[in-house]
C-alpha atoms as a PDB file:
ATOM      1  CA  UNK A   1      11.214 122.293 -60.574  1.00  0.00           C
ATOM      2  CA  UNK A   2      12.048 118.613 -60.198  1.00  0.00           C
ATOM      3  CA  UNK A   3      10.238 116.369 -58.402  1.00  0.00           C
ATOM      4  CA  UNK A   4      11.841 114.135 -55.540  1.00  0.00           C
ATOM      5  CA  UNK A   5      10.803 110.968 -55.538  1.00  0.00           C
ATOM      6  CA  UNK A   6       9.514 109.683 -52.295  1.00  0.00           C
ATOM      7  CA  UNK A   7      10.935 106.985 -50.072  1.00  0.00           C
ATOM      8  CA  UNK A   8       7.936 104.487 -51.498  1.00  0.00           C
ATOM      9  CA  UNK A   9       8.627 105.406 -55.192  1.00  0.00           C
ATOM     10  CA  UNK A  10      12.374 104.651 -54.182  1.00  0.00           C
ATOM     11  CA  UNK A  11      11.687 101.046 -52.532  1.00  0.00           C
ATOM     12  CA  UNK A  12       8.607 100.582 -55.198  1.00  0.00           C
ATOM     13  CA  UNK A  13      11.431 100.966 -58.267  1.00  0.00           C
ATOM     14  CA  UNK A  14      13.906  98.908 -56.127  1.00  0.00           C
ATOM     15  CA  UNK A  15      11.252  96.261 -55.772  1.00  0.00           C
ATOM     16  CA  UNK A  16      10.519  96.596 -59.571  1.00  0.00           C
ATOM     17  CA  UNK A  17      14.391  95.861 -60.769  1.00  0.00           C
ATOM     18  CA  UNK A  18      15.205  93.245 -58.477  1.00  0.00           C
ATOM     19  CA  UNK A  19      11.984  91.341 -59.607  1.00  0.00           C
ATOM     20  CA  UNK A  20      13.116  92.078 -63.541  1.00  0.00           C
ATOM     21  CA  UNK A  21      16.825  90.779 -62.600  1.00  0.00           C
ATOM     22  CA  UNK A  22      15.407  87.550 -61.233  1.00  0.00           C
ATOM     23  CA  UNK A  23      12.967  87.067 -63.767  1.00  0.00           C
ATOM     24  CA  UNK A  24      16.201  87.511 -66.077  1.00  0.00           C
ATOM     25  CA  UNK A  25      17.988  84.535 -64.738  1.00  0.00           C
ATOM     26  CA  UNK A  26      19.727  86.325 -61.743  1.00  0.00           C
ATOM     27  CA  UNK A  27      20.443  84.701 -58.294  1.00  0.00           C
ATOM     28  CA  UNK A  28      20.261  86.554 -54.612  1.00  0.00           C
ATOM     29  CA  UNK A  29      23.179  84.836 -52.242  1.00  0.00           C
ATOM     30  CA  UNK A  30      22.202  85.680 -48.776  1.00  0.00           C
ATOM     31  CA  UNK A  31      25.104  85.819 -46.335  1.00  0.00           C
ATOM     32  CA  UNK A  32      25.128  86.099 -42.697  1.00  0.00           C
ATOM     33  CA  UNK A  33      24.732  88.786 -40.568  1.00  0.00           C
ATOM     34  CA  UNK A  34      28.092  90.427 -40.060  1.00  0.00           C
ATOM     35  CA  UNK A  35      29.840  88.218 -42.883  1.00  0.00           C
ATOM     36  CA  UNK A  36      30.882  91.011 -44.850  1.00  0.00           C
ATOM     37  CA  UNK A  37      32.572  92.749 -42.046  1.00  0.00           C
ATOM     38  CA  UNK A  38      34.957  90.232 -41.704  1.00  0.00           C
ATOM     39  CA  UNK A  39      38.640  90.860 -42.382  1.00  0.00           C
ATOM     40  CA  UNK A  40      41.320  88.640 -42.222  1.00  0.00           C
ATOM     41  CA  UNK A  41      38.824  85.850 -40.943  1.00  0.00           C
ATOM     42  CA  UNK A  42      38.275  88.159 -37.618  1.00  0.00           C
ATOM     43  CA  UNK A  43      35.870  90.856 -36.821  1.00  0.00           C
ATOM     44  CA  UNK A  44      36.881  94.521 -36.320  1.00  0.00           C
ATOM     45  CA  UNK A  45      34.419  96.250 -34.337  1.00  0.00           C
ATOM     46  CA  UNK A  46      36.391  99.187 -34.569  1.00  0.00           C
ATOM     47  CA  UNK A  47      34.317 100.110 -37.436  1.00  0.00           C
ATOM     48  CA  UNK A  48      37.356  99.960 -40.146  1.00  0.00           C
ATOM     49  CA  UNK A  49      39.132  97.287 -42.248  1.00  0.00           C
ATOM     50  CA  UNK A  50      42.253  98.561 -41.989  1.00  0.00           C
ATOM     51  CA  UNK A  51      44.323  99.001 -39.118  1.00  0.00           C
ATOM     52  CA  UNK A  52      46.324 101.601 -38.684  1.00  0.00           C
ATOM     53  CA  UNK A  53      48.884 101.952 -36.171  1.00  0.00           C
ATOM     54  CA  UNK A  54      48.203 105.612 -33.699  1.00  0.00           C
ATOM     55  CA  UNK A  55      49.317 108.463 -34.306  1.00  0.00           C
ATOM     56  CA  UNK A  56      51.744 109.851 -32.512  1.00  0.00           C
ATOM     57  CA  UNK A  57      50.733 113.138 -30.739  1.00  0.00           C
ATOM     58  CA  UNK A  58      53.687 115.867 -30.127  1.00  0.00           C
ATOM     59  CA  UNK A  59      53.212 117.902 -27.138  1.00  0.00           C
ATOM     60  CA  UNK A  60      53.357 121.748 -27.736  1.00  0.00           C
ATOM     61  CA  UNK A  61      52.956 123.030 -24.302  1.00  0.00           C
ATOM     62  CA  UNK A  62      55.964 125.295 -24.476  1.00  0.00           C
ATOM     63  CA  UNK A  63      54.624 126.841 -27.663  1.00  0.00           C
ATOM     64  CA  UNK A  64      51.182 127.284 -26.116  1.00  0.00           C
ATOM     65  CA  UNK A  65      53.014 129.203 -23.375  1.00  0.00           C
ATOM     66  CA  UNK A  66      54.639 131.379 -25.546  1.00  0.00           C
ATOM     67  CA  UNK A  67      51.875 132.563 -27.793  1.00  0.00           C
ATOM     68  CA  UNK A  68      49.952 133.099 -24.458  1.00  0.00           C
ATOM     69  CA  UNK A  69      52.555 134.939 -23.485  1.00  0.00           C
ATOM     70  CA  UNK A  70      52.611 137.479 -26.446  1.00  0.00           C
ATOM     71  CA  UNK A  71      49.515 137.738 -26.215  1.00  0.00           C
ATOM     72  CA  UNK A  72      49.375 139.054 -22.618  1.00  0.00           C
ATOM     73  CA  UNK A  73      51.665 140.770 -23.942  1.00  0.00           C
ATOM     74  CA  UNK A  74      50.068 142.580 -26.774  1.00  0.00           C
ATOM     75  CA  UNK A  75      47.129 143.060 -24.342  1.00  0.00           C
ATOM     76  CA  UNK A  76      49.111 145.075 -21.842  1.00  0.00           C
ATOM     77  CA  UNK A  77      50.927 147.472 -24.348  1.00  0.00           C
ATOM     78  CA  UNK A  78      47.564 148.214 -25.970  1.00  0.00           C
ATOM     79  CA  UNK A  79      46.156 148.949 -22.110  1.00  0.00           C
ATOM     80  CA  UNK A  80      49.422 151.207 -21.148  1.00  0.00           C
ATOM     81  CA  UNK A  81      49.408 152.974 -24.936  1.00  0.00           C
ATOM     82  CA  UNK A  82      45.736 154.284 -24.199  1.00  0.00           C
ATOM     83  CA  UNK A  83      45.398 157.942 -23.015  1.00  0.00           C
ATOM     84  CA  UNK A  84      42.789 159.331 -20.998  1.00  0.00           C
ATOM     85  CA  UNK A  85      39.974 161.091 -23.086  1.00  0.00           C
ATOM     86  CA  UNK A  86      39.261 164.949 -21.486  1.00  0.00           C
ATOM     87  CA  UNK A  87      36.219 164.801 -19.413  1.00  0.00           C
ATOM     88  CA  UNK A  88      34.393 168.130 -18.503  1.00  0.00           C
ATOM     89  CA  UNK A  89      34.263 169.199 -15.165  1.00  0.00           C
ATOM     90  CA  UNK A  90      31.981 170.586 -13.293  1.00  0.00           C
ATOM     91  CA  UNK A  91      33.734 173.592 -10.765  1.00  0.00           C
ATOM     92  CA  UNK A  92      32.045 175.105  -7.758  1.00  0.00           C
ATOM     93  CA  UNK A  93      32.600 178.136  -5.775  1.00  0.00           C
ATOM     94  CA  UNK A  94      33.162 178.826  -2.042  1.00  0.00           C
ATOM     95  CA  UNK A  95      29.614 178.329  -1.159  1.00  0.00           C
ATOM     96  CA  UNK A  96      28.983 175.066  -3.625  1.00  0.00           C
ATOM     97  CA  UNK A  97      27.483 177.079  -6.382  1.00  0.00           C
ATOM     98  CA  UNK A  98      28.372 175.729 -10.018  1.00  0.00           C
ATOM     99  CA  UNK A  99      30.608 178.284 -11.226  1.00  0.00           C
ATOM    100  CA  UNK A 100      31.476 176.840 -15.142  1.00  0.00           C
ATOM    101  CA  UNK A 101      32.573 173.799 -17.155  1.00  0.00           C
ATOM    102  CA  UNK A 102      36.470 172.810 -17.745  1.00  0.00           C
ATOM    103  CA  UNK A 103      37.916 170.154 -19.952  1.00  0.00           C
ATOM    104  CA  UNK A 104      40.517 167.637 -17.870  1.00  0.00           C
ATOM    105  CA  UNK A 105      42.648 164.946 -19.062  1.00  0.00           C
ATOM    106  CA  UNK A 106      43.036 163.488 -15.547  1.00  0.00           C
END
């Protein structure tokens, strides 16, 4: 299995290289906060460089309606299409004795 480094091996190695590129000859230019964000000499603080124009949005209300409508649709033919199961039935005599069992579809 292969071992993570941790976050202080990480900085530690960081720390390591950017001490070998100065030692090397190599300069650090530090920049103000925010300088890099800058486009076209303003700041966007809409998070992106590039500006877009919106989008457009199309409304589909009628074609919400209609696949509701199917739908309701659909429901109500499956509801209508469904026959009752036979249920047994309990009869009684005269006197409210049970008497025997019969199947119904009603």
């Amino acid at each position: 299995m292969k071992h993570r480094p941790s976050k202080a091996e990480i900085r530690a190695e960081l720390n390591q290289q950017v001490k070998e590129f100065l030692e090397r000859g190599g300069q650090i230019k530090e920049f103000d906060a925010g300088v890099s964000g800058f486009a076209d000499g303003q700041f966007h603080r809409t998070g992106g460089f590039i500006e877009r124009p919106k989008d457009t949005r199309t409304p589909v209300n009628e074609v919400v309606a209609r696949i509701e409508s199917r739908r309701h649709r659909k429901h109500l033919a499956v509801r209508t299409q469904r026959t009752s199961k036979p249920q047994k039935k309990l009869l009684y005599d005269d006197f409210g004795e049970p008497l025997r069992w019969v199947w119904t579809e009603d």
